[in-house]
N, C-alpha and C. Protein backbone atom coordinates (compact mmCIF):
# COMPACT_ATOMS: atom_id res chain seq x y z
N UNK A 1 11.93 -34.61 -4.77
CA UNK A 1 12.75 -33.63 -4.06
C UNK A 1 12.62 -32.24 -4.68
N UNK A 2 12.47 -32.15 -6.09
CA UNK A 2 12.50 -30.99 -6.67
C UNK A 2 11.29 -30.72 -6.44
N UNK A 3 10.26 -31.06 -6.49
CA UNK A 3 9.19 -30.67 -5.49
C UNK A 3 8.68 -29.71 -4.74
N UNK A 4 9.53 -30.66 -3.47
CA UNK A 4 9.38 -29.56 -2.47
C UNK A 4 10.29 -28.58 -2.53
N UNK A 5 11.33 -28.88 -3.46
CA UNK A 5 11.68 -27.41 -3.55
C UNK A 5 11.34 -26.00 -3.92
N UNK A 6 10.45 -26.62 -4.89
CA UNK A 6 9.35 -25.07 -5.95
C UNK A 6 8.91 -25.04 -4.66
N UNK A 7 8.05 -26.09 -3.58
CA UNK A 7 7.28 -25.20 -2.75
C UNK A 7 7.46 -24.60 -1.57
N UNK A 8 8.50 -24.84 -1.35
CA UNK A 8 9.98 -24.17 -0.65
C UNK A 8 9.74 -22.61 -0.99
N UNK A 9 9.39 -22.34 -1.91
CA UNK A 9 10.21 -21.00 -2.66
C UNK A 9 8.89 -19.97 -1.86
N UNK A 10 7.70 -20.47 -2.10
CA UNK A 10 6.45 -19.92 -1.25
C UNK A 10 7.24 -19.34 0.18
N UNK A 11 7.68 -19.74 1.02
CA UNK A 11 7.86 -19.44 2.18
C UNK A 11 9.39 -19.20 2.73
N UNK A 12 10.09 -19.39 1.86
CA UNK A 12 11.36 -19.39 1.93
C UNK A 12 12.49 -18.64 1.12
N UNK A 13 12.58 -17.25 1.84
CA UNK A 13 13.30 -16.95 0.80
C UNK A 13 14.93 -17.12 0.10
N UNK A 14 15.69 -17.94 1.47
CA UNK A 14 16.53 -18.27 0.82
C UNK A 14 16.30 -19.17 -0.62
N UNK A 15 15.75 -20.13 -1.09
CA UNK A 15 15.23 -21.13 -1.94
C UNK A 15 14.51 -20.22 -2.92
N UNK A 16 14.34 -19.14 -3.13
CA UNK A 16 13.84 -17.93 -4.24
C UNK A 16 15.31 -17.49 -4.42
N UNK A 17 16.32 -17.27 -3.51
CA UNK A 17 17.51 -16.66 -4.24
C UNK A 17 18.43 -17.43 -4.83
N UNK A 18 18.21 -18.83 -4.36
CA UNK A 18 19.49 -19.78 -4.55
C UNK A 18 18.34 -19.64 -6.13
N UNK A 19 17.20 -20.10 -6.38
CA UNK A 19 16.79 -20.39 -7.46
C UNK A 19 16.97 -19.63 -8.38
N UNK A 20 17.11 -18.58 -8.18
CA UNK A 20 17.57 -16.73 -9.00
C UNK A 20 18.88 -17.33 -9.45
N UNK A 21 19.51 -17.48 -9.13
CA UNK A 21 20.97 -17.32 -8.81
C UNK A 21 21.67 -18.51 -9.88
N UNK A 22 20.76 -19.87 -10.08
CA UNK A 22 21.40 -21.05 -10.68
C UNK A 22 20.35 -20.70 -12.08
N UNK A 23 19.15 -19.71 -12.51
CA UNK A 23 18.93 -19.72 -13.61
C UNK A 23 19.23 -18.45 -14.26
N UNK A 24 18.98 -18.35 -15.35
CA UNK A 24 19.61 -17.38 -16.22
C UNK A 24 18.62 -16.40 -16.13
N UNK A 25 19.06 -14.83 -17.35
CA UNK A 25 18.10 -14.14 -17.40
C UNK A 25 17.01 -14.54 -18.22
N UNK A 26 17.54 -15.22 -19.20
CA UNK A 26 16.26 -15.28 -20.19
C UNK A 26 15.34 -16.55 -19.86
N UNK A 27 15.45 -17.22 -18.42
CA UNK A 27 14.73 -18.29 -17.72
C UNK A 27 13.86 -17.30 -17.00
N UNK A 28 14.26 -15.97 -16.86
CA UNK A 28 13.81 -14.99 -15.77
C UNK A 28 12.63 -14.35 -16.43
N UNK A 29 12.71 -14.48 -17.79
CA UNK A 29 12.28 -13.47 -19.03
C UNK A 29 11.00 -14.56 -18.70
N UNK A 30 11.52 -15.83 -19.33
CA UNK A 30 10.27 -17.31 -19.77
C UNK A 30 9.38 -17.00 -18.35
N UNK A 31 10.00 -16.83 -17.41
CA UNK A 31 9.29 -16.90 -16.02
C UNK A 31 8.40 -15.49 -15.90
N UNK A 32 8.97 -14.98 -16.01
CA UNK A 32 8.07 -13.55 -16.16
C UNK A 32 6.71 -13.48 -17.29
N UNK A 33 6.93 -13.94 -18.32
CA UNK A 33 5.83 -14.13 -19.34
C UNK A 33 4.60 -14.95 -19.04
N UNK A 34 5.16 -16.10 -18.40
CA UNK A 34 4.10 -17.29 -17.62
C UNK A 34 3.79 -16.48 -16.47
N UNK A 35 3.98 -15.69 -15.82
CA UNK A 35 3.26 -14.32 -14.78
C UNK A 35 2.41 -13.70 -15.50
N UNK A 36 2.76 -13.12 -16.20
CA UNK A 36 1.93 -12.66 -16.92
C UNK A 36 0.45 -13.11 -17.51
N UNK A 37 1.04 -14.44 -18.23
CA UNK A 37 -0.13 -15.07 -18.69
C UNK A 37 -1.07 -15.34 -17.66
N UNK A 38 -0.48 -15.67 -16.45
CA UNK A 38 -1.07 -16.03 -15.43
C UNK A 38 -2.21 -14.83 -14.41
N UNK A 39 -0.92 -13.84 -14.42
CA UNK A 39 -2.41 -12.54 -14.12
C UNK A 39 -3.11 -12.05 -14.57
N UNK A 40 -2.89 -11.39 -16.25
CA UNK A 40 -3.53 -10.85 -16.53
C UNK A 40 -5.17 -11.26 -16.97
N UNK A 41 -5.09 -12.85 -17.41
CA UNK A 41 -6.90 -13.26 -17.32
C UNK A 41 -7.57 -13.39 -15.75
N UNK A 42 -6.55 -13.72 -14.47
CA UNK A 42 -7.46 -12.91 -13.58
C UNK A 42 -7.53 -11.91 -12.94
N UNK A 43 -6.71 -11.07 -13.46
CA UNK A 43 -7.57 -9.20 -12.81
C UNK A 43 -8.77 -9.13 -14.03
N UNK A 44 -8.57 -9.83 -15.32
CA UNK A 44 -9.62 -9.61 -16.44
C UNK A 44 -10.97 -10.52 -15.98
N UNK A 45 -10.90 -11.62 -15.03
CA UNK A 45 -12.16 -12.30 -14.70
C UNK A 45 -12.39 -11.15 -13.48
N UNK A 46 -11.38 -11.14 -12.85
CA UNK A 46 -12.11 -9.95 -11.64
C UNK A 46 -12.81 -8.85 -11.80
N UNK A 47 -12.37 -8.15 -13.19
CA UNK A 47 -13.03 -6.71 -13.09
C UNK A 47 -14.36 -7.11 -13.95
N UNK A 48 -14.89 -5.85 -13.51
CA UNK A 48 -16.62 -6.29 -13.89
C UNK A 48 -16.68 -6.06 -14.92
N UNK A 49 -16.46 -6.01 -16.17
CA UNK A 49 -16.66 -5.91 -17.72
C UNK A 49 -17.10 -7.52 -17.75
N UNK A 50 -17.96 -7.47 -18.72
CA UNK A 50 -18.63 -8.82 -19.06
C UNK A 50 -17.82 -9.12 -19.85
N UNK A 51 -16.46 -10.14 -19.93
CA UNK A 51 -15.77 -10.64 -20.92
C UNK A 51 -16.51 -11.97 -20.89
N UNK A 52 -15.72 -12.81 -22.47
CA UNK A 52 -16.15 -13.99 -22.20
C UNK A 52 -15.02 -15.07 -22.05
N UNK A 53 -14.97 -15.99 -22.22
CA UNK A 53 -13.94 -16.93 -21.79
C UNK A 53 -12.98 -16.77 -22.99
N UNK A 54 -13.32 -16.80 -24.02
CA UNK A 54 -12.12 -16.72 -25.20
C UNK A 54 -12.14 -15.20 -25.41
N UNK A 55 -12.37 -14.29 -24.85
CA UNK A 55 -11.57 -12.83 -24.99
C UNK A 55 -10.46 -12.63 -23.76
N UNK A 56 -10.82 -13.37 -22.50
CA UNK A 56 -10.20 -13.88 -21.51
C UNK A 56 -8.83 -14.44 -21.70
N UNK A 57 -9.15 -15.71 -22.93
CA UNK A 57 -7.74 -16.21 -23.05
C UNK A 57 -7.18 -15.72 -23.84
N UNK A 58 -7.85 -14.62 -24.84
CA UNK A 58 -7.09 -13.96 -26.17
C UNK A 58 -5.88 -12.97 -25.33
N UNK A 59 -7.14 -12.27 -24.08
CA UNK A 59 -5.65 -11.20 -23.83
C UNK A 59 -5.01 -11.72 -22.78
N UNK A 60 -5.02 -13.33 -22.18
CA UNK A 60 -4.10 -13.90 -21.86
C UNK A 60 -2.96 -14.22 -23.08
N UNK A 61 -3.12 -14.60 -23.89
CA UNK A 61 -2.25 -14.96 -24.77
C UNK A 61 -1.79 -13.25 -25.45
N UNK A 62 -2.19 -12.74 -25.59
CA UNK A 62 -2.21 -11.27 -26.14
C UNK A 62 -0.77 -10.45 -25.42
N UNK A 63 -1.75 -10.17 -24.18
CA UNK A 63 -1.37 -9.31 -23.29
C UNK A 63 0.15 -9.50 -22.17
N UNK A 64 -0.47 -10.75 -22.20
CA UNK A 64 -0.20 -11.65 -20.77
C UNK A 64 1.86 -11.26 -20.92
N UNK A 65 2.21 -12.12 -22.02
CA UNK A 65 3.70 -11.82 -22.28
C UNK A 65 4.35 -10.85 -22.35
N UNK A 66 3.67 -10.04 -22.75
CA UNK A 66 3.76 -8.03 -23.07
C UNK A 66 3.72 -7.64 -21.73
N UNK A 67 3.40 -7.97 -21.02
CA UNK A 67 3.02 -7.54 -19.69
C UNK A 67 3.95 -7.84 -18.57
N UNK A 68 4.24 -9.36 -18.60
CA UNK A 68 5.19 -10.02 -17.62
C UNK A 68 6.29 -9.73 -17.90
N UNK A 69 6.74 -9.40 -19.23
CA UNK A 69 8.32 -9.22 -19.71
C UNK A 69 8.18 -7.07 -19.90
N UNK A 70 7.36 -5.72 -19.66
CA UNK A 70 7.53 -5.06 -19.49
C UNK A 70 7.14 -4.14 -18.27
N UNK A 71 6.03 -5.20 -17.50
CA UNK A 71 6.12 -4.26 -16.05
C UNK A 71 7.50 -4.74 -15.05
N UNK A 72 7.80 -5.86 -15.36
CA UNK A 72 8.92 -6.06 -14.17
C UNK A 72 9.63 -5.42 -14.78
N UNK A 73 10.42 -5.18 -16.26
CA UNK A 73 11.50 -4.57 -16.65
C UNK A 73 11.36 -2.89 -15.98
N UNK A 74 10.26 -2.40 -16.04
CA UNK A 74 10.49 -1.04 -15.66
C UNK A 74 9.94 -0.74 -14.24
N UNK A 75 9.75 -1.93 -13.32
CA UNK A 75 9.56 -1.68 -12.15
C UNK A 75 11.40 -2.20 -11.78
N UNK A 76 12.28 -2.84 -11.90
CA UNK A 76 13.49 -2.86 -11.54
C UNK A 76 14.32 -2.22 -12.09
N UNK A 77 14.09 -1.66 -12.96
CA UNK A 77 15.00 -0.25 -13.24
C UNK A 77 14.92 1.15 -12.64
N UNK A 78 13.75 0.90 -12.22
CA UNK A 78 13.28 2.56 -10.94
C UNK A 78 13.86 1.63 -9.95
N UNK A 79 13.66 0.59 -9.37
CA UNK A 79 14.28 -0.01 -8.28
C UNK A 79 15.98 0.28 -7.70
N UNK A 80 16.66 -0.60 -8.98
CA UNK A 80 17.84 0.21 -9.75
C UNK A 80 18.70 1.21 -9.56
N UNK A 81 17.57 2.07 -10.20
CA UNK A 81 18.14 3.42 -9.83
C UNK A 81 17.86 4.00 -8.70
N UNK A 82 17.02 3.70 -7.84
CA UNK A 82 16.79 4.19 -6.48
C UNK A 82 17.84 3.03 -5.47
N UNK A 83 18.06 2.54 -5.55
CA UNK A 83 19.26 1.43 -4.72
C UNK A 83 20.55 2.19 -5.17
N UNK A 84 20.64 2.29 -6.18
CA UNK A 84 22.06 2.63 -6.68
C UNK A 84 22.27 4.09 -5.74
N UNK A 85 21.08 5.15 -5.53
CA UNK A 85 21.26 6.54 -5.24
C UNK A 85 21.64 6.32 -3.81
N UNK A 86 20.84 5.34 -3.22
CA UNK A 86 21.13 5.14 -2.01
C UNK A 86 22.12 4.21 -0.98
N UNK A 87 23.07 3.71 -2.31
CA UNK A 87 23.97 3.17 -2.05
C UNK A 87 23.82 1.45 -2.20
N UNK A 88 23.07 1.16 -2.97
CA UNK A 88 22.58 -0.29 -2.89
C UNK A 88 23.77 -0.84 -4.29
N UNK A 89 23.80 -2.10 -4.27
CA UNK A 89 25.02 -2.88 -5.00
C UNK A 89 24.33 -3.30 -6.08
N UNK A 90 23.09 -4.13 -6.20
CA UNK A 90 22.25 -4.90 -6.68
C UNK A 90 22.05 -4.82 -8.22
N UNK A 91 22.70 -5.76 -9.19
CA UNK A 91 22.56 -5.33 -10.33
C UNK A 91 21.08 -5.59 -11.09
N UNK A 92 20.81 -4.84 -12.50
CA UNK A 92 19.82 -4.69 -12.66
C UNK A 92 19.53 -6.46 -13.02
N UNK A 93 20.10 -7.32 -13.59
CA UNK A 93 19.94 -8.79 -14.42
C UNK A 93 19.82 -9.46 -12.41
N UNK A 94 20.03 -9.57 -11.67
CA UNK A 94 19.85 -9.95 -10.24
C UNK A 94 18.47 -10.15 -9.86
N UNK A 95 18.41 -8.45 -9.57
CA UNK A 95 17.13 -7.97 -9.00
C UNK A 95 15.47 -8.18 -10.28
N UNK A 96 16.15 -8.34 -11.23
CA UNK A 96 15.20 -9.03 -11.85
C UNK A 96 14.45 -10.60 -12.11
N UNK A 97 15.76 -11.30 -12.20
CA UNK A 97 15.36 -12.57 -11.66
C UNK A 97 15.31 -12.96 -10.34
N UNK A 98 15.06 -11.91 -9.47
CA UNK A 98 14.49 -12.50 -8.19
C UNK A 98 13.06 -12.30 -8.22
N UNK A 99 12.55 -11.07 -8.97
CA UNK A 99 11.33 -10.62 -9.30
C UNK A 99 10.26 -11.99 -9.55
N UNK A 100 11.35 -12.42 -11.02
CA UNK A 100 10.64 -13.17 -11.70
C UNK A 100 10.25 -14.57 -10.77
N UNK A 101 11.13 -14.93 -9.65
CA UNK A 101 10.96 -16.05 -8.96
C UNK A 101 10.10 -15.96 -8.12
N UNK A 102 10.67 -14.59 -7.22
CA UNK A 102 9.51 -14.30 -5.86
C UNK A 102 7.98 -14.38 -6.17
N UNK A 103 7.87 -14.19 -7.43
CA UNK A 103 6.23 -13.64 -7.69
C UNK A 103 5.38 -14.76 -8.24
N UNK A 104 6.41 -16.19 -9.38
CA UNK A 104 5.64 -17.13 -10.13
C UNK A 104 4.87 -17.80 -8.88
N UNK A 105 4.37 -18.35 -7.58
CA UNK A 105 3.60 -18.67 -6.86
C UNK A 105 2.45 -17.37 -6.98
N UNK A 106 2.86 -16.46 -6.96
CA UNK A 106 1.91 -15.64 -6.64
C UNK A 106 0.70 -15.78 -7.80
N UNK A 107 1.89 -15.62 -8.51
CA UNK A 107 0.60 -15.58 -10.14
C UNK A 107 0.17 -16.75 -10.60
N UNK A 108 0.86 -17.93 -10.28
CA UNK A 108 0.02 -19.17 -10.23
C UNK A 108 -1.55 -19.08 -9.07
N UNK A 109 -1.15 -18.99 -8.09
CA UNK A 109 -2.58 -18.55 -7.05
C UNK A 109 -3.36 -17.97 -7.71
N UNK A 110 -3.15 -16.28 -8.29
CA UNK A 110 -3.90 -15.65 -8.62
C UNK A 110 -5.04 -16.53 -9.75
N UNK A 111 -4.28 -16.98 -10.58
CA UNK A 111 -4.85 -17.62 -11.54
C UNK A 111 -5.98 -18.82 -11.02
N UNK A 112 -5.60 -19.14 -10.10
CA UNK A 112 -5.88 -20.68 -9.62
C UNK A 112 -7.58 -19.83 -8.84
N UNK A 113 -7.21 -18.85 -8.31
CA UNK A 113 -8.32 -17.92 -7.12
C UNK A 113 -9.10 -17.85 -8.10
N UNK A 114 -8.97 -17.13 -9.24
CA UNK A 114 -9.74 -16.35 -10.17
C UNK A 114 -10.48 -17.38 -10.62
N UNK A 115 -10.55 -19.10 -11.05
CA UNK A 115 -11.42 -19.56 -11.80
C UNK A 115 -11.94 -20.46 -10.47
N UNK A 116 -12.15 -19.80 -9.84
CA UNK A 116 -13.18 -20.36 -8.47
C UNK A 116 -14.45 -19.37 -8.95
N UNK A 117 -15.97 -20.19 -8.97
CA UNK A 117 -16.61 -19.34 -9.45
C UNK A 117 -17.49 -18.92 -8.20
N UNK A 118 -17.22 -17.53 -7.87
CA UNK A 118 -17.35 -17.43 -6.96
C UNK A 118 -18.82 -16.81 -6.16
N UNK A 119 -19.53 -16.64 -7.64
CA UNK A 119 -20.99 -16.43 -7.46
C UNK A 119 -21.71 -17.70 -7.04
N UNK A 120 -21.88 -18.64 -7.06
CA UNK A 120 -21.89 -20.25 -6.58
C UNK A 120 -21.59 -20.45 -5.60
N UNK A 121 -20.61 -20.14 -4.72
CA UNK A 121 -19.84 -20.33 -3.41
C UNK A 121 -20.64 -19.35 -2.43
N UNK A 122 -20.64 -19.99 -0.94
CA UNK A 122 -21.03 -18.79 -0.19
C UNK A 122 -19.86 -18.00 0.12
N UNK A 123 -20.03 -17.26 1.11
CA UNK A 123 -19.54 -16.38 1.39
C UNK A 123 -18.12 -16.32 2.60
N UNK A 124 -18.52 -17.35 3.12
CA UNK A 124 -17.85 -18.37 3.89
C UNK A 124 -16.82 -18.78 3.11
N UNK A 125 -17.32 -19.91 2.08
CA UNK A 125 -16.38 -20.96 1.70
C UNK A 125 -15.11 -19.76 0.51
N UNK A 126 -15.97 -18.53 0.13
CA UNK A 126 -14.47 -17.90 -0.66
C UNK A 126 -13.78 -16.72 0.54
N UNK A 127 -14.36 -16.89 1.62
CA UNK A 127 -13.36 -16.06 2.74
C UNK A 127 -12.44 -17.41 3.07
N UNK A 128 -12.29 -18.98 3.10
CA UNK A 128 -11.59 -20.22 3.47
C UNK A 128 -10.74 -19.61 2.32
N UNK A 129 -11.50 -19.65 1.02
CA UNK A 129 -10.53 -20.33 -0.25
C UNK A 129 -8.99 -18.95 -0.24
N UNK A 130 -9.50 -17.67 0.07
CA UNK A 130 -8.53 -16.83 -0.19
C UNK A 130 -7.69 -16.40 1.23
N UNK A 131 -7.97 -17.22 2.03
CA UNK A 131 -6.76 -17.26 3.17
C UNK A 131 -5.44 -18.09 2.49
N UNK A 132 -5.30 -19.18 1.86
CA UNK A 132 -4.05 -18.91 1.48
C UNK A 132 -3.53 -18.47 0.50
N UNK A 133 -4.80 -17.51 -0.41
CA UNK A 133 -3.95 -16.80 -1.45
C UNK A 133 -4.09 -15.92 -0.70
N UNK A 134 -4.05 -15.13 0.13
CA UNK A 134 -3.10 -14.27 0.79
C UNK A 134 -2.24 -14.15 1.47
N UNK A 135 -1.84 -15.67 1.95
CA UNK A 135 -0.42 -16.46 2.26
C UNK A 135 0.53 -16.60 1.68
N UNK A 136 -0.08 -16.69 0.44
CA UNK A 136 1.11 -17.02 -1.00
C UNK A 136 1.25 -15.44 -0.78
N UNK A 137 0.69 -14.48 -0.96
CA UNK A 137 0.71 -12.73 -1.47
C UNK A 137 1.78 -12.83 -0.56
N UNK A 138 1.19 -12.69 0.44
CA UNK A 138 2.35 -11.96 1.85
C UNK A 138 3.57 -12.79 1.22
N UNK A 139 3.71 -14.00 0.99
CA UNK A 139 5.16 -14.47 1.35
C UNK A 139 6.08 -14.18 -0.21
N UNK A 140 5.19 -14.19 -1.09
CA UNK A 140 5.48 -13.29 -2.12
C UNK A 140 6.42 -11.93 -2.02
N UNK A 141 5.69 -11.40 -1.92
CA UNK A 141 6.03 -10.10 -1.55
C UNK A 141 7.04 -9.66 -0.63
N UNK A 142 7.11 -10.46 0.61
CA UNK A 142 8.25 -10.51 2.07
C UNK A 142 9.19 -11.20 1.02
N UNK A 143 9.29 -12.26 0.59
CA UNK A 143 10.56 -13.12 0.31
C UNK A 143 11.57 -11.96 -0.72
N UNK A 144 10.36 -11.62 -1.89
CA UNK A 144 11.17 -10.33 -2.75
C UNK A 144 12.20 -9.47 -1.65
N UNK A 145 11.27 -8.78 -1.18
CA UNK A 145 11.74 -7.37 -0.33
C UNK A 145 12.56 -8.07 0.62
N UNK A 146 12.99 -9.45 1.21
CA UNK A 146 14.10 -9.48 2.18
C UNK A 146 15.39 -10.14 1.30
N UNK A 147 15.19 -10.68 0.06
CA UNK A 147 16.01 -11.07 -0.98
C UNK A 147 16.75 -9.37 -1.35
N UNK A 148 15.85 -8.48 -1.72
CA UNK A 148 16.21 -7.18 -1.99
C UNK A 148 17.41 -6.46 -0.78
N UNK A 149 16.72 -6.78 0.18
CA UNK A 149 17.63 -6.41 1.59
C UNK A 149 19.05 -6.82 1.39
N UNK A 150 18.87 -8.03 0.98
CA UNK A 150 19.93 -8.73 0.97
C UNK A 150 20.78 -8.50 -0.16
N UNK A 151 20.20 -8.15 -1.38
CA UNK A 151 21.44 -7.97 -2.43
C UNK A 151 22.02 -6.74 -2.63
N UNK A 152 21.11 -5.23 -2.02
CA UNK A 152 21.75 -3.90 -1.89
C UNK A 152 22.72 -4.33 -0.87
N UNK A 153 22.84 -5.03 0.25
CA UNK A 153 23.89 -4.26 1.06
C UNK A 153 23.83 -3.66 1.58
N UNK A 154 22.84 -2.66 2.19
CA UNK A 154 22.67 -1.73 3.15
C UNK A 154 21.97 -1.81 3.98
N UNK A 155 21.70 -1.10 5.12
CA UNK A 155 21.08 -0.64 6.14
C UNK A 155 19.46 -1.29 5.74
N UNK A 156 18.39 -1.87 6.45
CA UNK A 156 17.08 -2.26 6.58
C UNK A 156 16.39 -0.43 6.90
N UNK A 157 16.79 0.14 7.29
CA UNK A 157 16.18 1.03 6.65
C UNK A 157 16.25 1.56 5.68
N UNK A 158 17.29 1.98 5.03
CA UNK A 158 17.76 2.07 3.93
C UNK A 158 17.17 1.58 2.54
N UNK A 159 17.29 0.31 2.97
CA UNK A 159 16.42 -0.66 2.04
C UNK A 159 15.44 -0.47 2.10
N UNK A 160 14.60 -0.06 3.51
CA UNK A 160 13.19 -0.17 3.48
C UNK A 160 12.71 1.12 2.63
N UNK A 161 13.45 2.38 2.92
CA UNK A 161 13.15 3.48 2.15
C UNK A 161 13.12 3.42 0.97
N UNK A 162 14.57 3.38 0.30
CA UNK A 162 14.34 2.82 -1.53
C UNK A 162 13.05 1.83 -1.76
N UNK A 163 12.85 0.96 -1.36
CA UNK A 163 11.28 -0.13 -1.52
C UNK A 163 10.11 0.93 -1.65
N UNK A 164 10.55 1.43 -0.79
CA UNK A 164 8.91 2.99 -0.48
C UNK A 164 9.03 4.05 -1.32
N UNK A 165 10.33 3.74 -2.07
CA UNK A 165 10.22 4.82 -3.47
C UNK A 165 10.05 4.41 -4.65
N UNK A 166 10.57 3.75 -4.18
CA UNK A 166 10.60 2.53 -5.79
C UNK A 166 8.90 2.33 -6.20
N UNK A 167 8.43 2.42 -5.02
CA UNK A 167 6.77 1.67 -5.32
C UNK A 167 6.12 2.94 -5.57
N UNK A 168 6.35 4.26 -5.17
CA UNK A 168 6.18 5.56 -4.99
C UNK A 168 5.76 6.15 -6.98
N UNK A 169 7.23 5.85 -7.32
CA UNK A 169 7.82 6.06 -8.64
C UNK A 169 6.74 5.17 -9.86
N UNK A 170 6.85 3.95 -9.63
CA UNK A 170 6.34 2.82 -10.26
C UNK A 170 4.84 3.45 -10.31
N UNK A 171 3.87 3.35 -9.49
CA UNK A 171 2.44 4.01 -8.90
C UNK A 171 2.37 5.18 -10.04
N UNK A 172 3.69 6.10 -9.85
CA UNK A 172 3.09 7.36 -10.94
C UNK A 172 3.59 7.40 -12.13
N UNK A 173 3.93 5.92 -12.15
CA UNK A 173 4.54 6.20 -14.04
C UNK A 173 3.20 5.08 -14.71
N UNK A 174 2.93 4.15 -13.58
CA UNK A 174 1.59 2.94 -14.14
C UNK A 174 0.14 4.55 -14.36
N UNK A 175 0.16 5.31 -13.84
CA UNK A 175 -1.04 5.69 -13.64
C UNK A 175 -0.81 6.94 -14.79
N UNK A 176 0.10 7.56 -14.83
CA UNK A 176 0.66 8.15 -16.18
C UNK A 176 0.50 7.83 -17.50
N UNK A 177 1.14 6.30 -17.07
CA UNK A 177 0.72 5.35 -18.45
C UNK A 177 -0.87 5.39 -18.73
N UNK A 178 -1.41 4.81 -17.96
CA UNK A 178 -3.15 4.49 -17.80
C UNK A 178 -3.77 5.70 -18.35
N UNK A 179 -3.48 7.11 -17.77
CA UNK A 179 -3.91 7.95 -18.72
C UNK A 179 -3.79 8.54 -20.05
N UNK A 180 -2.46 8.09 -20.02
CA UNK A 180 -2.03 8.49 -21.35
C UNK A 180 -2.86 7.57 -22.43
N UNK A 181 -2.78 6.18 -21.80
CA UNK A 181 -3.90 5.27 -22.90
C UNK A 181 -5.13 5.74 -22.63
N UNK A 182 -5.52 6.31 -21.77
CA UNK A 182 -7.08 6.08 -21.62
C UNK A 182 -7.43 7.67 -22.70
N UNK A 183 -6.49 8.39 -22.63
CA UNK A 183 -7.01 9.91 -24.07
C UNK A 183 -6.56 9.40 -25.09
N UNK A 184 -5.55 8.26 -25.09
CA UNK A 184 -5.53 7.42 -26.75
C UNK A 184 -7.08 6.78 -27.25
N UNK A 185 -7.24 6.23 -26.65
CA UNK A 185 -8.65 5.53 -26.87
C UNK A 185 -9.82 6.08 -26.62
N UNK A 186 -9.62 7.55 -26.08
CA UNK A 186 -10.68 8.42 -25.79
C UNK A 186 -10.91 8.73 -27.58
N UNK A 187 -9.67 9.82 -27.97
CA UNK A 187 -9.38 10.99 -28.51
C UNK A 187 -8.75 10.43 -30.10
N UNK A 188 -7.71 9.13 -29.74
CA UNK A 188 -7.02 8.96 -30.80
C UNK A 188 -7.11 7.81 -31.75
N UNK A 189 -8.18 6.72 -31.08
CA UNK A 189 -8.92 5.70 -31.97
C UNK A 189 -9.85 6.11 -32.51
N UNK A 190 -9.77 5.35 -34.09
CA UNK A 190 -10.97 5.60 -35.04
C UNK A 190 -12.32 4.62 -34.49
N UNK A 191 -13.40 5.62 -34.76
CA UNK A 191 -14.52 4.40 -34.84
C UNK A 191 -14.24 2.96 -35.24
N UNK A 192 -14.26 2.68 -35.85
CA UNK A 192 -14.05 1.82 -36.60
C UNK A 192 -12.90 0.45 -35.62
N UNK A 193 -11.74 1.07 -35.13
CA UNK A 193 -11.13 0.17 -34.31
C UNK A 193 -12.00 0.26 -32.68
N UNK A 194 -12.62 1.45 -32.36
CA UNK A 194 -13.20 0.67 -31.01
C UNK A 194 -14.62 -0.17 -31.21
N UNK A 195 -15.34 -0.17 -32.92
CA UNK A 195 -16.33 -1.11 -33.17
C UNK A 195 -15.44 -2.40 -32.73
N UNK A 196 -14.55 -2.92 -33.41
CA UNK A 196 -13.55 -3.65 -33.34
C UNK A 196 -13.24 -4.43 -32.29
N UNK A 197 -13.19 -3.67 -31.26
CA UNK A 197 -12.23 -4.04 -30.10
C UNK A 197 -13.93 -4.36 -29.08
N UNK A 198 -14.61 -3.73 -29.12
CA UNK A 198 -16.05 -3.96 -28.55
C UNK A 198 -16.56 -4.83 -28.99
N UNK A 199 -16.46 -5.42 -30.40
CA UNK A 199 -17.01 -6.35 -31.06
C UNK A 199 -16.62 -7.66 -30.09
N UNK A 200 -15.07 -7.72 -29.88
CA UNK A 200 -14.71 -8.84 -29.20
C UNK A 200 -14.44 -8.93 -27.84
């Protein structure tokens, strides 16, 4: 029975909020970290840098927790504060463990997509394989944003607007960030640590 309930949560978003709702934050935290672990080795198999399988799992294990427990924290605090301006109820410990629920399918898929090897496969069989990881995405993503609807309290447009800022905000503080690391590691690493970091 519990089962079909996790797979309930894919398509259903009541069954993502009731599940929010009966676990805690720091179940939200554990859940967020296993996201993490879970995406970050495949956007790292996706992008074209020749990694190898154990630098793969290093900055899964590395990265992965650092990642799941600080992009959701500062993507629901711009959330947050853009609900709150616009009249939304939704507290920040809420809207976070819905995060953490709506998305663990997603980042299980991702993970699951990514070690399909997809140079081997035609072209065909990985346009089959990623029709329902973009089933899981969409319902991902819809279940969040109508859970969200639902815990501001306001108007669907309303809601829909804060969502379109929130993502607005998020976009130029990730890409802010990205540069700011990318003249750290330009400008402010020693030889010596990018031998280092190239080495592995």
């Amino acid at each position: 029975m519990k089962g079909i309930r996790w797979v309930s949560m894919i398509c259903r978003p009541g069954v993502v909020r009731q599940v929010a709702s009966e676990h805690s934050a720091i179940a939200a935290v554990v859940v967020n970290a296993v996201n993490g672990v879970a995406i970050v080795p495949a956007v790292a198999i996706w992008c074209p840098l020749p990694l190898t399988g154990s630098v793969v799992v290093l900055l899964a294990l590395l990265l992965g927790p650092l990642a799941g427990f600080s992009v959701p924290s500062i993507y629901v605090r711009i959330e947050r504060a853009v609900g709150n301006y616009l009249g939304g109820k939704a507290s920040l410990d809420y809207l976070y463990r819905l995060l953490a629920w709506s998305f663990l399918p997603l980042a299980l898929a991702m993970l699951f997509y990514s070690l399909i090897p997809s140079k081997e496969t035609g072209t065909v069989v990985n346009i089959l394989v990623s029709i329902p990881f973009l089933g899981i995405a969409a319902c991902s993503v819809s279940n969040y944003w109508y859970n969200v609807f639902e815990a501001q309290g306001v108007t669907r447009t309303r809601a829909a607007v804060g969502i379109m800022i929130t993502l607005i905000v998020f976009v130029v503080v990730v890409v802010a960030s990205a540069g700011v690391l990318a003249l750290l590691f330009s400008y402010g690493i020693s030889e010596d640590m990018k031998a280092l970091i190239v080495m592995y």
